[in-house]
Protein backbone atom coordinates (compact mmCIF):
# COMPACT_ATOMS: atom_id res chain seq x y z
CA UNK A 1 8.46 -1.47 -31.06
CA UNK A 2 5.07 -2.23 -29.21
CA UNK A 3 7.22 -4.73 -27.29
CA UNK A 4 9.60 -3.10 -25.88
CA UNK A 5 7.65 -0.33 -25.03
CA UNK A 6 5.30 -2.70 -22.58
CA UNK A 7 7.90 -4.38 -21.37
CA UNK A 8 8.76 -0.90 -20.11
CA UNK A 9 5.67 -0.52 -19.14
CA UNK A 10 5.79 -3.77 -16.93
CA UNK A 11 9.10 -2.71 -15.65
CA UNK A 12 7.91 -0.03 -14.22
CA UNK A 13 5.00 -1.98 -12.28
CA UNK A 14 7.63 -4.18 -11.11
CA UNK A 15 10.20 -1.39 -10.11
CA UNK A 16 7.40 0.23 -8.32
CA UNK A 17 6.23 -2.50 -6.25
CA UNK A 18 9.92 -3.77 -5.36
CA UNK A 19 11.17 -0.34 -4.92
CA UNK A 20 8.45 1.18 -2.81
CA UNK A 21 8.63 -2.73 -0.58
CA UNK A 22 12.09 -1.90 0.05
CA UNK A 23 11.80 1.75 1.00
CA UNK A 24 8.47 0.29 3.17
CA UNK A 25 10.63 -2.45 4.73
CA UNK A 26 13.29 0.34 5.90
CA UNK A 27 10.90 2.65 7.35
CA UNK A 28 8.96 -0.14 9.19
CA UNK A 29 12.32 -1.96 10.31
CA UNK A 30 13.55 1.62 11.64
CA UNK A 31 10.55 2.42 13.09
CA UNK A 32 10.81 -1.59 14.74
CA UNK A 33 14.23 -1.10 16.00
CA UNK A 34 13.31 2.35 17.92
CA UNK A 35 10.20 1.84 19.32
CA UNK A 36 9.91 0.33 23.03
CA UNK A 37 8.71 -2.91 22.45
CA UNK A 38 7.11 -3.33 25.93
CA UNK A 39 4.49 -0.71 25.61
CA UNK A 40 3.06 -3.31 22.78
CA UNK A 41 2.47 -6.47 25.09
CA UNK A 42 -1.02 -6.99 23.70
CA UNK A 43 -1.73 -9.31 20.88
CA UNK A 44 -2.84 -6.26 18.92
CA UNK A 45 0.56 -4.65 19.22
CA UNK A 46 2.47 -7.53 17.87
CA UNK A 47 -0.02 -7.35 15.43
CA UNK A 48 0.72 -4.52 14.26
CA UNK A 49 4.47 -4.60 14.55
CA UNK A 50 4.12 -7.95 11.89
CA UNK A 51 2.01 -6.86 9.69
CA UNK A 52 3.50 -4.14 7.80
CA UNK A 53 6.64 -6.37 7.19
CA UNK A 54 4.14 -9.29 5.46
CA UNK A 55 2.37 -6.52 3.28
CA UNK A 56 5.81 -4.93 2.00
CA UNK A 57 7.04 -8.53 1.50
CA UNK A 58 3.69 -9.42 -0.12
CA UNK A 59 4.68 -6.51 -2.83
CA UNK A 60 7.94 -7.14 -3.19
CA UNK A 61 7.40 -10.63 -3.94
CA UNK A 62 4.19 -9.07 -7.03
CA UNK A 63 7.20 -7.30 -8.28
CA UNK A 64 9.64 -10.10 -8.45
CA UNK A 65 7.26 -12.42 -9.90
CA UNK A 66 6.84 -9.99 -12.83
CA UNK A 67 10.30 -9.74 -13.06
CA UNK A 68 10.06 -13.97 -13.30
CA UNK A 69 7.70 -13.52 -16.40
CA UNK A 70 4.81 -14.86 -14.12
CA UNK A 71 2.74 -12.21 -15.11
CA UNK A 72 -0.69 -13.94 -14.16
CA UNK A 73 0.13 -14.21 -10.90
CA UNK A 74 2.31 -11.15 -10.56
CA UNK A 75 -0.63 -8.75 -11.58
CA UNK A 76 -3.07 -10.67 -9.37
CA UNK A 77 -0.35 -9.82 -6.38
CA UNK A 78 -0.08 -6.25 -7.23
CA UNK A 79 -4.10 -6.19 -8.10
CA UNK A 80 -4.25 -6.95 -4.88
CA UNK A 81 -1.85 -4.83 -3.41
CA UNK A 82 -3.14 -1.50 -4.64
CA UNK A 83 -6.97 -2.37 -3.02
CA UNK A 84 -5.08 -3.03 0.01
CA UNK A 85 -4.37 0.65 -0.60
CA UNK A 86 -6.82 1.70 -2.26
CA UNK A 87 -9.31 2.98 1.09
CA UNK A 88 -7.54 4.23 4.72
CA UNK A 89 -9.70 5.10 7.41
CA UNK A 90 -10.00 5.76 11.11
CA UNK A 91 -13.49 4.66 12.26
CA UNK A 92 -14.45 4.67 15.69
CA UNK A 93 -11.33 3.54 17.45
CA UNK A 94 -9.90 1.31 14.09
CA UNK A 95 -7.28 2.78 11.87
CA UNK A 96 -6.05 1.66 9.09
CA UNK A 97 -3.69 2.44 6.20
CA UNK A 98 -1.47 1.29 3.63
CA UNK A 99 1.26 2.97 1.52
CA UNK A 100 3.44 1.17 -0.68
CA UNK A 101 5.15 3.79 -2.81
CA UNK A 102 3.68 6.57 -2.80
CA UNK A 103 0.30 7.82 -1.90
CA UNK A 104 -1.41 11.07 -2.16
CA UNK A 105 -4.96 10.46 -0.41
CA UNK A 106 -8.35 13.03 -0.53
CA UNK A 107 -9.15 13.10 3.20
CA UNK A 108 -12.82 13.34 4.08
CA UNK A 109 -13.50 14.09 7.87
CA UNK A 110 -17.07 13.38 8.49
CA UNK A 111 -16.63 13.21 12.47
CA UNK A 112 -18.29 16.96 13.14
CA UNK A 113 -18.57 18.95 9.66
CA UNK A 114 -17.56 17.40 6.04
CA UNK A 115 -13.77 18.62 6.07
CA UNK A 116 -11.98 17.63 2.70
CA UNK A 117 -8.36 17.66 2.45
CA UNK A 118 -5.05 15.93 0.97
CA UNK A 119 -2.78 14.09 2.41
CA UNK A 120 1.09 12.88 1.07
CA UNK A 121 2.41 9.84 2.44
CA UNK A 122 5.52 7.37 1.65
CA UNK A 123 5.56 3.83 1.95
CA UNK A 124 4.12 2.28 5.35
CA UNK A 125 1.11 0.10 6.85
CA UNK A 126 -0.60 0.86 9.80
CA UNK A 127 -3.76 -0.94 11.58
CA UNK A 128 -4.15 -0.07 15.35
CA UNK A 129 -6.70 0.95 17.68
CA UNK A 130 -7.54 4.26 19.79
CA UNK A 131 -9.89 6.12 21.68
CA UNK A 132 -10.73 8.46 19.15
CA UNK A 133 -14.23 8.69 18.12
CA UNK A 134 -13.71 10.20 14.23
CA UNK A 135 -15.05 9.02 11.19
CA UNK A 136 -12.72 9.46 8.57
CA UNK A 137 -12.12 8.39 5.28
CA UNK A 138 -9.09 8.84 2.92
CA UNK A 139 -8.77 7.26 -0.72
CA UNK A 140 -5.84 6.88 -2.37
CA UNK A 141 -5.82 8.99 -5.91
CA UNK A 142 -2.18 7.01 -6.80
CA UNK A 143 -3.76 3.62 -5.87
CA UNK A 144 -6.62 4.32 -8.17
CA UNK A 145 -4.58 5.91 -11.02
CA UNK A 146 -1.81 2.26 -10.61
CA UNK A 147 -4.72 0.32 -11.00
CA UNK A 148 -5.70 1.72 -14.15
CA UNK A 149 -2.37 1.50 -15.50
CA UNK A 150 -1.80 -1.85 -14.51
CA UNK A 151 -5.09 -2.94 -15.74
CA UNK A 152 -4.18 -1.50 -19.60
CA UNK A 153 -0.80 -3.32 -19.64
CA UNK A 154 -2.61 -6.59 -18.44
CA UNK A 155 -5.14 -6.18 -21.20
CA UNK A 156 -2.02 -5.51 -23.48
CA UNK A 157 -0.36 -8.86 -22.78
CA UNK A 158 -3.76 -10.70 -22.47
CA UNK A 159 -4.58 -9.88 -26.14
């Protein structure tokens, strides 16, 4: 009984990770394939044009290898996945965030006042730079509440 319940359990990691990749891999490629690749000449553009298809890759892969059995090295992947996700901010010019799945984010704006707020995203991955002089900080609730489950089914095949 105990399991197939955490096999479950891992199943779901690994349908998560694999799932929201995929969904992350569409939007991005969409998003690639309509967007006028010419304003982006500067090393920063491409940049950010690659990376999001590496990070949804990166999960992808977390979620095959638990599908593999390699679950050492499958939770490492998706340990390190979620603190990829775990923090998004725009600081000074420097944005950055990173969805895979699903991500509902408390929004701190400390640029003028302390505004708090929530945020819903899908999957996606963004790191750019603007002119924006804001100071804002958004962590991921879903991130943090993954890594807790993740953590409990690793300690459940550990021991």
């Amino acid at each position: 009984m105990q399991d197939k319940r955490l096999l479950k359990q891992i199943n779901f990691i690994e349908i998560y990770q694999i799932i929201g990749g995929v969904i992350g891999l569409l939007i991005t490629s969409y998003l690639f394939f309509t967007t006028n690749l010419s304003e982006s000449q500067n090393w920063m553009g491409y940049v950010s044009i690659l990376t999001p298809f590496l990070f949804f890759g990166f999960c992808i892969y977390s979620g095959i290898l638990l599908n593999k059995k390699n679950y050492d090295l499958g939770f490492k992947f998706v340990f390190i996945s979620l603190i990829m996700q775990l923090v998004a901010f725009d600081v000074f010019g420097l944005f950055y965030s990173a969805i895979n799945g699903l991500g509902i984010k408390l929004t701190l704006d400390l640029t003028k006042d302390v505004l708090v707020g929530f945020d819903f995203h899908p999957s996606h991955f963004l790191l750019m730079f603007n002119s924006d002089d804001v100071f804002i900080v958004k962590i991921n609730l879903v991130s943090i509440a993954m890594m807790f489950y993740v953590s409990k089914v690793f300690q459940k095949i550990k021991y």
